[in-house]
PDB file of N, CA and C in Angstrom:
ATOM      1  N   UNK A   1       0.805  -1.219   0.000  1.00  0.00           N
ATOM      2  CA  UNK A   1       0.000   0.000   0.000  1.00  0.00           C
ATOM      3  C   UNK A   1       0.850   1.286   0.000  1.00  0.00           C
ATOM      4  N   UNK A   2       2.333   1.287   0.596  1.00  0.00           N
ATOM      5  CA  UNK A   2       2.568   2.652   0.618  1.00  0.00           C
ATOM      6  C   UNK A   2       3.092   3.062  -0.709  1.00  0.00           C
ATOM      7  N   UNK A   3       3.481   1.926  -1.822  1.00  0.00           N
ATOM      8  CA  UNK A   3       3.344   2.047  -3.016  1.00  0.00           C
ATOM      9  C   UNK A   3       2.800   3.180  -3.724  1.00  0.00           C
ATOM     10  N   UNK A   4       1.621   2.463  -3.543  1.00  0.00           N
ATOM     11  CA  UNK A   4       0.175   3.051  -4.043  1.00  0.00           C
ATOM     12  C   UNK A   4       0.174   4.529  -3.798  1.00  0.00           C
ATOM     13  N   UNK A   5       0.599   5.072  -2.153  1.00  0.00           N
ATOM     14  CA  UNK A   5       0.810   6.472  -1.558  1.00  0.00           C
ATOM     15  C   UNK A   5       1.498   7.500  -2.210  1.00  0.00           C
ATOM     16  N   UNK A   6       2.806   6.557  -3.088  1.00  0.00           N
ATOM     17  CA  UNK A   6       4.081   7.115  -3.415  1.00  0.00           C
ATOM     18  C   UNK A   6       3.372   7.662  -5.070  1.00  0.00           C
ATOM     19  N   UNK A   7       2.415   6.775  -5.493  1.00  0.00           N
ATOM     20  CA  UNK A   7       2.846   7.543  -6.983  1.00  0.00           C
ATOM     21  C   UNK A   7       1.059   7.912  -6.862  1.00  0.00           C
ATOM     22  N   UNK A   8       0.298   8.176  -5.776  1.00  0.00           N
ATOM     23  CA  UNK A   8      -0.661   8.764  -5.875  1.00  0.00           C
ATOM     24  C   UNK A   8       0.212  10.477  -5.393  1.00  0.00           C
ATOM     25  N   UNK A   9       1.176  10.166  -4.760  1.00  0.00           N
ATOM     26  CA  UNK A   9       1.906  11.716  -4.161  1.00  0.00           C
ATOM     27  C   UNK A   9       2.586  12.334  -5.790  1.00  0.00           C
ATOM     28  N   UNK A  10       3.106  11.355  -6.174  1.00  0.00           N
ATOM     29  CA  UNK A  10       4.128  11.479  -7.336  1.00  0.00           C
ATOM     30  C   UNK A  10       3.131  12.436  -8.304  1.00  0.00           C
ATOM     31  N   UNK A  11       1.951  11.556  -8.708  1.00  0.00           N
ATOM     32  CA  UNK A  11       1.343  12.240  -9.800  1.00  0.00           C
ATOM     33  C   UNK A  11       1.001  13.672  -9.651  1.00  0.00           C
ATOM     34  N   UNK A  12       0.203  13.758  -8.281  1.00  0.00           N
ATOM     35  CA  UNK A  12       0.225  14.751  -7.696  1.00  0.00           C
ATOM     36  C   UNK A  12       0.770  16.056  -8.047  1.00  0.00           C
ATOM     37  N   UNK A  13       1.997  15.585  -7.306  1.00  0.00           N
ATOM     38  CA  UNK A  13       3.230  16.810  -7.756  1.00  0.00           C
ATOM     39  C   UNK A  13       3.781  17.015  -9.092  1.00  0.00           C
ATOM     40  N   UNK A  14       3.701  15.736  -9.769  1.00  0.00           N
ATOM     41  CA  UNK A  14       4.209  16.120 -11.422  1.00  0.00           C
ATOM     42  C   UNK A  14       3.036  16.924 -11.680  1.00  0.00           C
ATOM     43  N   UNK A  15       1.323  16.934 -11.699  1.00  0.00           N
ATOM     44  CA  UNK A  15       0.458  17.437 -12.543  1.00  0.00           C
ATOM     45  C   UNK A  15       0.789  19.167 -11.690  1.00  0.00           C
ATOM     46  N   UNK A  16       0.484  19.358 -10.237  1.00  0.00           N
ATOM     47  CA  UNK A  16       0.947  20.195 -10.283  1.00  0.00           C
ATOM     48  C   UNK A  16       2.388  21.182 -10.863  1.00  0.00           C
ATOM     49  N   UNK A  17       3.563  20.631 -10.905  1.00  0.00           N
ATOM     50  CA  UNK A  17       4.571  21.173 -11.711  1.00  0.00           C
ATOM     51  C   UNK A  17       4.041  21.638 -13.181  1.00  0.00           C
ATOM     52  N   UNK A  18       3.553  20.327 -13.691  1.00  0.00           N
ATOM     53  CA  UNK A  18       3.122  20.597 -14.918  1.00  0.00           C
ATOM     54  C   UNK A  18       2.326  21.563 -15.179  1.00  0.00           C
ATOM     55  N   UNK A  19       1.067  22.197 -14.723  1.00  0.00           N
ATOM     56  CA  UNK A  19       0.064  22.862 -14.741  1.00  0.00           C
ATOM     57  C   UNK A  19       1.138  24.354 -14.353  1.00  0.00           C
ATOM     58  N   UNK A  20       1.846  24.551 -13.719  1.00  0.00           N
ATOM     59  CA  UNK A  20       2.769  25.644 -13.251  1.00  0.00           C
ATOM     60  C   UNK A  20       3.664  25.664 -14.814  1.00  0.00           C
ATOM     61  N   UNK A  21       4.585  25.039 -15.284  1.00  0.00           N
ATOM     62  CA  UNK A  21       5.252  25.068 -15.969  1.00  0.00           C
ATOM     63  C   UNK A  21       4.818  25.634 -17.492  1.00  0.00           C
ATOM     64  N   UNK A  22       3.428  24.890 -17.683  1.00  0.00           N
ATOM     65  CA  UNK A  22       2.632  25.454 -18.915  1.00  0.00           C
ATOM     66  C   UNK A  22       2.066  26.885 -18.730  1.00  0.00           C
ATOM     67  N   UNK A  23       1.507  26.869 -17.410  1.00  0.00           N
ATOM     68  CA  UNK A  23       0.517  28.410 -17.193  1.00  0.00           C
ATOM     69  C   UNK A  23       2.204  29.354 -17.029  1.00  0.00           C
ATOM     70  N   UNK A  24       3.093  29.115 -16.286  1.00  0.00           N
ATOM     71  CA  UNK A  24       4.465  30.326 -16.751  1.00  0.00           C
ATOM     72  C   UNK A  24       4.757  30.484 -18.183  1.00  0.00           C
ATOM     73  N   UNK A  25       4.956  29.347 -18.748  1.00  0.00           N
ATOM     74  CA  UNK A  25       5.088  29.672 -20.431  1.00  0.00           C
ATOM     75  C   UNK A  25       4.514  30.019 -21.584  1.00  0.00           C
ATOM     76  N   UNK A  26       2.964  30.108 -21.163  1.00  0.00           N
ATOM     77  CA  UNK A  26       2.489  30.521 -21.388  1.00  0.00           C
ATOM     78  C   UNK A  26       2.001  32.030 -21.143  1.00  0.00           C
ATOM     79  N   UNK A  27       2.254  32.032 -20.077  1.00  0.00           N
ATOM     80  CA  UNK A  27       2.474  33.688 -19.913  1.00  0.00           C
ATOM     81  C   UNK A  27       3.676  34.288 -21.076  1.00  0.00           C
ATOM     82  N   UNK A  28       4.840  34.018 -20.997  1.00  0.00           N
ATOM     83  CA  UNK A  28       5.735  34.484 -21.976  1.00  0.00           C
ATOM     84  C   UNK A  28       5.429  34.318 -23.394  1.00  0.00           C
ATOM     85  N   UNK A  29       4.715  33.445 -23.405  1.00  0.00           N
ATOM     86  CA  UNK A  29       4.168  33.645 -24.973  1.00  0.00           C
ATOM     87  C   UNK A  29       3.026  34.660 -24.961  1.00  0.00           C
ATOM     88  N   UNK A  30       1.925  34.624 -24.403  1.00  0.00           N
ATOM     89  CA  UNK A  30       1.046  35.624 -24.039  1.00  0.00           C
ATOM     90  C   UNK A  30       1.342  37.058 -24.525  1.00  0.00           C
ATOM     91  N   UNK A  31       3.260  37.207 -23.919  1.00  0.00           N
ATOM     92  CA  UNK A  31       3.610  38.831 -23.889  1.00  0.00           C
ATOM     93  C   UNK A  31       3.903  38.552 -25.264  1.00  0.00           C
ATOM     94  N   UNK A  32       5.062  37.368 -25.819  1.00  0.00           N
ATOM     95  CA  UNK A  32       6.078  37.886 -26.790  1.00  0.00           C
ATOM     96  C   UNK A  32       4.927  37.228 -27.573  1.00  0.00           C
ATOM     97  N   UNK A  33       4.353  36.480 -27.935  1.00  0.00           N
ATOM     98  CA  UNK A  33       3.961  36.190 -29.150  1.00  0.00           C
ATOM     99  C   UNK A  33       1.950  36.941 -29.779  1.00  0.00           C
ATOM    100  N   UNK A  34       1.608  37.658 -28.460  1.00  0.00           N
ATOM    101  CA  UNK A  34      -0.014  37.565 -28.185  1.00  0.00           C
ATOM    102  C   UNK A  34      -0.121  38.580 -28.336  1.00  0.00           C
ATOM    103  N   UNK A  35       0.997  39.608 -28.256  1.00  0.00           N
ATOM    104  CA  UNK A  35       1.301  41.334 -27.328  1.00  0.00           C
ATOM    105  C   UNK A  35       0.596  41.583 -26.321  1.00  0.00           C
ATOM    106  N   UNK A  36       0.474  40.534 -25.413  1.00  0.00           N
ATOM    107  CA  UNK A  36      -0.143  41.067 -24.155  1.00  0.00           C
ATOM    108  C   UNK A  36       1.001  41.944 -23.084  1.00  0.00           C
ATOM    109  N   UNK A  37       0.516  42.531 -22.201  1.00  0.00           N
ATOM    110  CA  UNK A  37       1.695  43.459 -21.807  1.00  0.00           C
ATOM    111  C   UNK A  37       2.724  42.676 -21.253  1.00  0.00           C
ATOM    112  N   UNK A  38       3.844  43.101 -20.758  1.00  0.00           N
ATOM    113  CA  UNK A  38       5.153  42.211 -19.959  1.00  0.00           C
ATOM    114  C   UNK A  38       4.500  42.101 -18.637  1.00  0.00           C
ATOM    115  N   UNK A  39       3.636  42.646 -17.859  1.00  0.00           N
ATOM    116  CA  UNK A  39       3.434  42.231 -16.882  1.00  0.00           C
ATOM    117  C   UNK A  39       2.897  41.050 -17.188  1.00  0.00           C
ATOM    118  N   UNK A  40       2.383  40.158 -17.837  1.00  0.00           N
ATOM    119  CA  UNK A  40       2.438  38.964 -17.859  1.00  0.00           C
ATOM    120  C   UNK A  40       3.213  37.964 -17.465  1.00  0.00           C
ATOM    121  N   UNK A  41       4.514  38.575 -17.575  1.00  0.00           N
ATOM    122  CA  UNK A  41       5.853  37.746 -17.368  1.00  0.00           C
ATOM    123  C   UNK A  41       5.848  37.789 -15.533  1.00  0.00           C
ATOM    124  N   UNK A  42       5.264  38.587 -14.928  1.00  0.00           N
ATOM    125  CA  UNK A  42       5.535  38.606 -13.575  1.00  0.00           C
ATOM    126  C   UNK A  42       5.012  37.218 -12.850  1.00  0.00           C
ATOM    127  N   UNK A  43       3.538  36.933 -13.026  1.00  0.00           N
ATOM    128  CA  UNK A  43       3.221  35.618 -12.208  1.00  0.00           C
ATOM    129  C   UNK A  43       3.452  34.708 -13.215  1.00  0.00           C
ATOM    130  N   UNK A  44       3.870  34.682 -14.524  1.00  0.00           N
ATOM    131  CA  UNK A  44       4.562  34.016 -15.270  1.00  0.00           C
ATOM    132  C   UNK A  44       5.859  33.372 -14.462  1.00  0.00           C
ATOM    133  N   UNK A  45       6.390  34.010 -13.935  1.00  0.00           N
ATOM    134  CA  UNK A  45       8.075  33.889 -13.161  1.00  0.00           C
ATOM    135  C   UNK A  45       7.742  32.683 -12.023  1.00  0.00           C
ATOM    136  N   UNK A  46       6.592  33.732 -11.519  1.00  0.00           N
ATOM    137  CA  UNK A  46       6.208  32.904 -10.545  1.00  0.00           C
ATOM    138  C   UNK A  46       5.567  31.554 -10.462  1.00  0.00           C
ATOM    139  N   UNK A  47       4.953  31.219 -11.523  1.00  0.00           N
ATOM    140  CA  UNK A  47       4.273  30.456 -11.581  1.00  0.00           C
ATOM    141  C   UNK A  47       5.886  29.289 -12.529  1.00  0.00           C
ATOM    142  N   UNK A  48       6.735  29.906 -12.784  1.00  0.00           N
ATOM    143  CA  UNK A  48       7.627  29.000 -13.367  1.00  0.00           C
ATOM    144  C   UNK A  48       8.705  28.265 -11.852  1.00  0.00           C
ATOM    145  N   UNK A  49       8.808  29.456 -11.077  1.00  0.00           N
ATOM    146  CA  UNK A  49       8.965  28.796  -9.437  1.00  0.00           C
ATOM    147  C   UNK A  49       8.234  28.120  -8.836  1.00  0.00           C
ATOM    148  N   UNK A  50       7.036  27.994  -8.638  1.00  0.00           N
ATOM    149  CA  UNK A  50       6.481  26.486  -8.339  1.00  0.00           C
ATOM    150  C   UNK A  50       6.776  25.511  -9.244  1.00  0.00           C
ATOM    151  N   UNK A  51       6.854  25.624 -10.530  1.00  0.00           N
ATOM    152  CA  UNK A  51       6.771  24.178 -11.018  1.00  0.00           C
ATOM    153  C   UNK A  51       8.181  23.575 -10.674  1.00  0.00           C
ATOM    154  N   UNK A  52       9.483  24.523 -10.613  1.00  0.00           N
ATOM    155  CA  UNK A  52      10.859  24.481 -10.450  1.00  0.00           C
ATOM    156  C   UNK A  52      10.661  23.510  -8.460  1.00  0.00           C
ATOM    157  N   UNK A  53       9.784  24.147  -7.958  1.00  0.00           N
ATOM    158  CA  UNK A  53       9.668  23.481  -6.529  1.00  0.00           C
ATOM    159  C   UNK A  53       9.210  22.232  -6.351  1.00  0.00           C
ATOM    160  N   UNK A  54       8.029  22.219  -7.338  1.00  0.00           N
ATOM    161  CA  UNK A  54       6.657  20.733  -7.892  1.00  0.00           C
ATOM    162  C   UNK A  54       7.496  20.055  -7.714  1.00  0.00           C
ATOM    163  N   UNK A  55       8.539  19.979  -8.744  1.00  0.00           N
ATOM    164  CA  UNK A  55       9.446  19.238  -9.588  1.00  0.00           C
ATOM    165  C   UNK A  55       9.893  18.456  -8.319  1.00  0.00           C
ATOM    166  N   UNK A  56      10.956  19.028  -7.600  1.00  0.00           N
ATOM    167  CA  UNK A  56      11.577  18.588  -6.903  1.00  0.00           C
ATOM    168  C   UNK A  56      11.013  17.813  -5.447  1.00  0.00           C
ATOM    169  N   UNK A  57       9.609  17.521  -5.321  1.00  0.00           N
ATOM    170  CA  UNK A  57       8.911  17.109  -4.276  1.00  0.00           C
ATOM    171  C   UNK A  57       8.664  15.384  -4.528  1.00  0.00           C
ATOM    172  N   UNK A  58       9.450  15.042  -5.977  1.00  0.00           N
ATOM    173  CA  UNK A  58       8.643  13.148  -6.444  1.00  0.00           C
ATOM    174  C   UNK A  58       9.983  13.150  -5.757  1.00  0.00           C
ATOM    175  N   UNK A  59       9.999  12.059  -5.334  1.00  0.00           N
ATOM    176  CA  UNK A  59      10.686  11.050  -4.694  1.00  0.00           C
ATOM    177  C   UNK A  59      11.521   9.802  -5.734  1.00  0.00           C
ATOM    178  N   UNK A  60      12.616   9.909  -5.927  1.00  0.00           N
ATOM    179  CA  UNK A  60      13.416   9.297  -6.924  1.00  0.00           C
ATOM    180  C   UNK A  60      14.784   9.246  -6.346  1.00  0.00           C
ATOM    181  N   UNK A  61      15.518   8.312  -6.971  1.00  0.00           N
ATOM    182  CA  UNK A  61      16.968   8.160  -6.647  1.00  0.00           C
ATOM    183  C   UNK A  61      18.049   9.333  -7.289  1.00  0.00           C
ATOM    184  N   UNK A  62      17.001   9.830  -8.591  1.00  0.00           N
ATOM    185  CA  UNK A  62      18.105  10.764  -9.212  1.00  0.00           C
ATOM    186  C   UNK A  62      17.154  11.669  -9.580  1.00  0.00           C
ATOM    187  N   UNK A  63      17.853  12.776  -9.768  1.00  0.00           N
ATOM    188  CA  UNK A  63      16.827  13.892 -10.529  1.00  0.00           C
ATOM    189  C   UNK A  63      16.901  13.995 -11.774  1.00  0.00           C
ATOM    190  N   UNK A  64      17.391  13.172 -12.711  1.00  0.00           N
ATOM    191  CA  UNK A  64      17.710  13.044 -14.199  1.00  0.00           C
ATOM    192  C   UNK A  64      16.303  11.918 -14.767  1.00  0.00           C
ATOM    193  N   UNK A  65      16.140  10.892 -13.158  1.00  0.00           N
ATOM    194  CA  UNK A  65      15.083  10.142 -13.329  1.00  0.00           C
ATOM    195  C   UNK A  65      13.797  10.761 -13.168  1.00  0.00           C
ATOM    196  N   UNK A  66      13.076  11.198 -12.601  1.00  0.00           N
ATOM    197  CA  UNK A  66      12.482  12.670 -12.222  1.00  0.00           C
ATOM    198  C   UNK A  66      12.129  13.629 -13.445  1.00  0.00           C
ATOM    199  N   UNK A  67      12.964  14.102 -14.121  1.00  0.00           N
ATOM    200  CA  UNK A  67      12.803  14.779 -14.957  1.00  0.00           C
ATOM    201  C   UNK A  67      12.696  14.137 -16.142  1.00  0.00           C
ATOM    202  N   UNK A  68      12.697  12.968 -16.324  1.00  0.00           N
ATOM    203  CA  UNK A  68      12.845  12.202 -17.485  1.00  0.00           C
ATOM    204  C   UNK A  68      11.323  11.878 -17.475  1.00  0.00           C
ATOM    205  N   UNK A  69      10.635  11.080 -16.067  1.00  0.00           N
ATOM    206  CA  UNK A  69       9.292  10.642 -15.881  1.00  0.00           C
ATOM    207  C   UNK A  69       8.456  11.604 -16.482  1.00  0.00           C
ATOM    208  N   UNK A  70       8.574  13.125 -15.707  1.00  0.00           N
ATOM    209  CA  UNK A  70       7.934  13.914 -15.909  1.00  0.00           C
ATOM    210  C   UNK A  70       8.023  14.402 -17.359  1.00  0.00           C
ATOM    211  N   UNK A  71       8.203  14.193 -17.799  1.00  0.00           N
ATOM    212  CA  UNK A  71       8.195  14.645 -19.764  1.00  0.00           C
ATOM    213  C   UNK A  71       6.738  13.763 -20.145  1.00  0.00           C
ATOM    214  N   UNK A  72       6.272  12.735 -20.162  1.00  0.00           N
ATOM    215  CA  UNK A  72       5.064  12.137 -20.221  1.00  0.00           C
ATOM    216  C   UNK A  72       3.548  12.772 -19.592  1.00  0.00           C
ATOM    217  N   UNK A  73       3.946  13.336 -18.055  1.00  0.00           N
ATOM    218  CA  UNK A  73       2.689  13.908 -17.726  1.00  0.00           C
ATOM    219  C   UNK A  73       3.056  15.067 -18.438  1.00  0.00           C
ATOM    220  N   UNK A  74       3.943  15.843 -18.447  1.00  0.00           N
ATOM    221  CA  UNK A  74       3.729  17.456 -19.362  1.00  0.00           C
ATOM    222  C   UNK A  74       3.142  17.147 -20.749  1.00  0.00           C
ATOM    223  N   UNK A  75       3.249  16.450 -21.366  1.00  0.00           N
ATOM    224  CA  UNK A  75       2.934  15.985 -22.868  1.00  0.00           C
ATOM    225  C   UNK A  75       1.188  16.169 -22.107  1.00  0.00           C
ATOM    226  N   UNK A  76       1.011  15.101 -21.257  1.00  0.00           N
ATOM    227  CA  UNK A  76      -0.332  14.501 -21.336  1.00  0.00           C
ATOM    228  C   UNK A  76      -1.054  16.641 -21.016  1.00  0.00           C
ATOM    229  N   UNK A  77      -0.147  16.964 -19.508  1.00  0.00           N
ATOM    230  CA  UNK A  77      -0.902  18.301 -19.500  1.00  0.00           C
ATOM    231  C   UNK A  77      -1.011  19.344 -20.616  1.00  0.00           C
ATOM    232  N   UNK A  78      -0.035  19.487 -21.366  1.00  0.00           N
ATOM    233  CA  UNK A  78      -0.134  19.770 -22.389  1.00  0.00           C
ATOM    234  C   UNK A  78      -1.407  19.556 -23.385  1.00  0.00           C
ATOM    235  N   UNK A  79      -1.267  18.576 -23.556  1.00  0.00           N
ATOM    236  CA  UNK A  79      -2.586  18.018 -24.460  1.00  0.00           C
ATOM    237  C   UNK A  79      -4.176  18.669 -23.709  1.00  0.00           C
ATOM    238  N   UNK A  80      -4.155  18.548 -22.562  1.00  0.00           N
ATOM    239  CA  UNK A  80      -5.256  19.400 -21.364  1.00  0.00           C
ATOM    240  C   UNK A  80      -5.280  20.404 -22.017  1.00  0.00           C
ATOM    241  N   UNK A  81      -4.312  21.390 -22.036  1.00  0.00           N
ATOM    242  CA  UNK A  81      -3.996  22.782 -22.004  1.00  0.00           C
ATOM    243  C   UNK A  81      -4.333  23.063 -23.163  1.00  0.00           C
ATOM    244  N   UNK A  82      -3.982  22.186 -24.211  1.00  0.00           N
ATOM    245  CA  UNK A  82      -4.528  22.679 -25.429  1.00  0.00           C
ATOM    246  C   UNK A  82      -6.183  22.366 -25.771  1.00  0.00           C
ATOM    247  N   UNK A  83      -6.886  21.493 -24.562  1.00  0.00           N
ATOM    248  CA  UNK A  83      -7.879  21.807 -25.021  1.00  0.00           C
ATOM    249  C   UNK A  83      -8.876  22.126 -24.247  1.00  0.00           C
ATOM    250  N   UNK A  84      -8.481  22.109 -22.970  1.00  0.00           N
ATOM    251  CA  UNK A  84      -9.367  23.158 -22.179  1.00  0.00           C
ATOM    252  C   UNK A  84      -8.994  24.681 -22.332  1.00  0.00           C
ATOM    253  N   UNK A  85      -8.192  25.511 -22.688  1.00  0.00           N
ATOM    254  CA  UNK A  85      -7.485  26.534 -22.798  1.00  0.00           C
ATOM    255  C   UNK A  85      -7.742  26.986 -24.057  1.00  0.00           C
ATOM    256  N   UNK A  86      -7.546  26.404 -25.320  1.00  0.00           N
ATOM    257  CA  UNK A  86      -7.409  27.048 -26.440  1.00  0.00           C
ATOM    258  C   UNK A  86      -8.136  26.287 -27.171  1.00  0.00           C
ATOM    259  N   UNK A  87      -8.834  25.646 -26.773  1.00  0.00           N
ATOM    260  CA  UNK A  87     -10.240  24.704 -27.498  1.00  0.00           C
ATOM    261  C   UNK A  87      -9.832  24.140 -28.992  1.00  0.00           C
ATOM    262  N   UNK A  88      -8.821  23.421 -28.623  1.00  0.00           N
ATOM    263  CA  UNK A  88      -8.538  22.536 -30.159  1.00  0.00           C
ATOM    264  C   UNK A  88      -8.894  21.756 -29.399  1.00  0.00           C
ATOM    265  N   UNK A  89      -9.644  20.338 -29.548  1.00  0.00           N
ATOM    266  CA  UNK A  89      -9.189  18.579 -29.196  1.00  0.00           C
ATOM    267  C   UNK A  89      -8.099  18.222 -29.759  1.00  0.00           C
ATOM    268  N   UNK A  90      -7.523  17.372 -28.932  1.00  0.00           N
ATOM    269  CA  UNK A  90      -6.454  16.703 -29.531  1.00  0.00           C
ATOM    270  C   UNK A  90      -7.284  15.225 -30.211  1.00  0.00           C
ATOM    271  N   UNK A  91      -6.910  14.914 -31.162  1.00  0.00           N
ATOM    272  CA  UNK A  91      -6.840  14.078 -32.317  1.00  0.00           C
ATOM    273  C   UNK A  91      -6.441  12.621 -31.499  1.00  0.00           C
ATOM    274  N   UNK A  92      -6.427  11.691 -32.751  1.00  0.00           N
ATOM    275  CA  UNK A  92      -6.119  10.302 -32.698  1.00  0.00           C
ATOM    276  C   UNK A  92      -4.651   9.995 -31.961  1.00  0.00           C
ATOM    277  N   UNK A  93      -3.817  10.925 -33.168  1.00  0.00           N
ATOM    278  CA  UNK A  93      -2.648  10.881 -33.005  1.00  0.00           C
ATOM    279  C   UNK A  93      -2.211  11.211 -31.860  1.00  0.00           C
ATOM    280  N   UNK A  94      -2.384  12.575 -31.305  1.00  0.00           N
ATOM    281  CA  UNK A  94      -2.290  13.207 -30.013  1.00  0.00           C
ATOM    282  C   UNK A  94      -2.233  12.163 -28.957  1.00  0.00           C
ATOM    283  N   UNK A  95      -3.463  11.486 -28.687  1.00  0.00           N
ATOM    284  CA  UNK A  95      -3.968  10.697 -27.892  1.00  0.00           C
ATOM    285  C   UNK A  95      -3.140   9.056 -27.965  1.00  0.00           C
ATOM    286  N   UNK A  96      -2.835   8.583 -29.210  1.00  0.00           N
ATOM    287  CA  UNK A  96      -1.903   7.818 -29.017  1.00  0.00           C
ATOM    288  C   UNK A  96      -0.576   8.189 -28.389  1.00  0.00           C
ATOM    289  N   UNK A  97      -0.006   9.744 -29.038  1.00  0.00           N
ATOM    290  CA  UNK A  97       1.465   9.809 -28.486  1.00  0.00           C
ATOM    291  C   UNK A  97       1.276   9.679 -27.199  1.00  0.00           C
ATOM    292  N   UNK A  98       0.719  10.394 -26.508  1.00  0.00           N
ATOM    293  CA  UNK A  98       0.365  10.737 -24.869  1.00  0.00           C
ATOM    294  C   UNK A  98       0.606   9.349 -24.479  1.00  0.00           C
ATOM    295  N   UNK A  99      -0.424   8.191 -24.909  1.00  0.00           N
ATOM    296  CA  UNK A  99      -0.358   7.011 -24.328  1.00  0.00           C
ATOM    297  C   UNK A  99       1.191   6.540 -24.313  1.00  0.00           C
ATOM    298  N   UNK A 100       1.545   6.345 -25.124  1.00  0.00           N
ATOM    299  CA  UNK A 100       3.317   6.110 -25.421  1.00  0.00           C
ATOM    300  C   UNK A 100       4.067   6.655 -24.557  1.00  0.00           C
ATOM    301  N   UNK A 101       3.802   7.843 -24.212  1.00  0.00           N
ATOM    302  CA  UNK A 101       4.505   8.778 -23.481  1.00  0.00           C
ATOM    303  C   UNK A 101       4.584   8.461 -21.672  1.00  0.00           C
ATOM    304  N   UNK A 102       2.990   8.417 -21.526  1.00  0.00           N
ATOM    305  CA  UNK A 102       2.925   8.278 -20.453  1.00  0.00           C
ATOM    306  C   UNK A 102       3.145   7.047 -19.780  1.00  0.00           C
ATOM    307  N   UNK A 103       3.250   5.772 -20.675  1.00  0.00           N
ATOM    308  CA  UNK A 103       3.724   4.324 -20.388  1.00  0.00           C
ATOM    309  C   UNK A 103       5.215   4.466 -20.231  1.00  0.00           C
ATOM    310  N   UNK A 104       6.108   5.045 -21.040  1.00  0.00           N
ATOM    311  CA  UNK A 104       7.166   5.583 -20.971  1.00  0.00           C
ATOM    312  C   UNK A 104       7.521   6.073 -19.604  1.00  0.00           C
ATOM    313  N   UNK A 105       7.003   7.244 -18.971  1.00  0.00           N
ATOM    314  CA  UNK A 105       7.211   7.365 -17.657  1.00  0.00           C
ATOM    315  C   UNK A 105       6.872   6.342 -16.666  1.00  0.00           C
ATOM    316  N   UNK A 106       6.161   5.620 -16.740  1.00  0.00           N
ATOM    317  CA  UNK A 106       5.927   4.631 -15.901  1.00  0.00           C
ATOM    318  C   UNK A 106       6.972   3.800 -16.288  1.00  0.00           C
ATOM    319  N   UNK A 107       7.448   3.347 -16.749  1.00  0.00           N
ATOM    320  CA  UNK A 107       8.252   2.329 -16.969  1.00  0.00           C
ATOM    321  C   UNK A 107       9.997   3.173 -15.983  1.00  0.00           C
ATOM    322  N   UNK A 108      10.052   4.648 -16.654  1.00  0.00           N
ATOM    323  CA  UNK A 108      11.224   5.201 -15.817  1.00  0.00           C
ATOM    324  C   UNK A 108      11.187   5.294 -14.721  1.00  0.00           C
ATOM    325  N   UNK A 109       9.981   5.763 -14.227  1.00  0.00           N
ATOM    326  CA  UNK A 109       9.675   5.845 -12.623  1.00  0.00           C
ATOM    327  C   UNK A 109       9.537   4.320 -11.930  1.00  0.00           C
ATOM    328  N   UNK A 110       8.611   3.378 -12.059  1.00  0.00           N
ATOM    329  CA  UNK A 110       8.454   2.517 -11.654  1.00  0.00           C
ATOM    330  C   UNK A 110       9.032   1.394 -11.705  1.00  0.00           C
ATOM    331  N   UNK A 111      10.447   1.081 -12.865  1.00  0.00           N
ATOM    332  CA  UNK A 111      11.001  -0.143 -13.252  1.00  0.00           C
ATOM    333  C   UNK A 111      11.733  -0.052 -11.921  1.00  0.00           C
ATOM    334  N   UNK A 112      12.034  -2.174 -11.705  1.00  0.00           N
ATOM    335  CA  UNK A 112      12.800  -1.991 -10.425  1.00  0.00           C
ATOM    336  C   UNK A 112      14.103  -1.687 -10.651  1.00  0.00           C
ATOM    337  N   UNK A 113      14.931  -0.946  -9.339  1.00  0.00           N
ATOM    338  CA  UNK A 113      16.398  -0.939 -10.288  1.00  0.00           C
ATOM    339  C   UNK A 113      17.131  -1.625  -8.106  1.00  0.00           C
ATOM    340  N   UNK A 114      18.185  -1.809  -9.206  1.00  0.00           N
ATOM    341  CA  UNK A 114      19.185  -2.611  -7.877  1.00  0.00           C
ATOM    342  C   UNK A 114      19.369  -2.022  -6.451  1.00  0.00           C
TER     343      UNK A 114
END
């Protein structure tokens, strides 16, 4: 069971990072690509410091492992973002990569290692 604890905490903190990491970069696109003003970039910053904190709250042997997992949920939040946010659906394709992706992190996070 405390298994179960570890990557109900894990996901947790990756979706939060993730959700931080997209809503900061998205702020910077907002300014540079949207012309919304630079104050955008301010809780942009901020919101790129939580995900920089998120990040570092999964529980792993390395932080190369960590950051590797987490590339699968950003894809998957990503895919969110693009369609609660900017109202495209993601497609067939979309929805397959994600799957790939996110089996992918499971396999980095969860394989046993020595």
């Amino acid at each position: 069971m405390p298994h179960y604890r570890t990557m109900l905490r894990a996901t947790a903190w990756y979706l939060l990072a993730a959700l931080a990491e997209i809503g900061g970069c998205y702020a910077f696109y907002a300014w540079l690509r949207l012309g919304r003003s630079p104050l955008w970039t301010l809780p942009g910053l901020a919101s790129l410091l939580v995900f920089a904190w998120a990040l570092t709250r999964v529980e792993a042997a390395a932080a190369g492992r960590i950051f590797a997992a987490y590339g699968g949920i950003y894809i998957f939040a990503s895919l969110a973002w693009l369609w609660l946010v900017e109202g495209q659906r993601p497609d067939r394709f979309d929805l397959a990569g994600v799957a790939l992706c996110l089996a992918g992190s499971g396999v980095i996070l969860l394989g046993p290692r020595p």
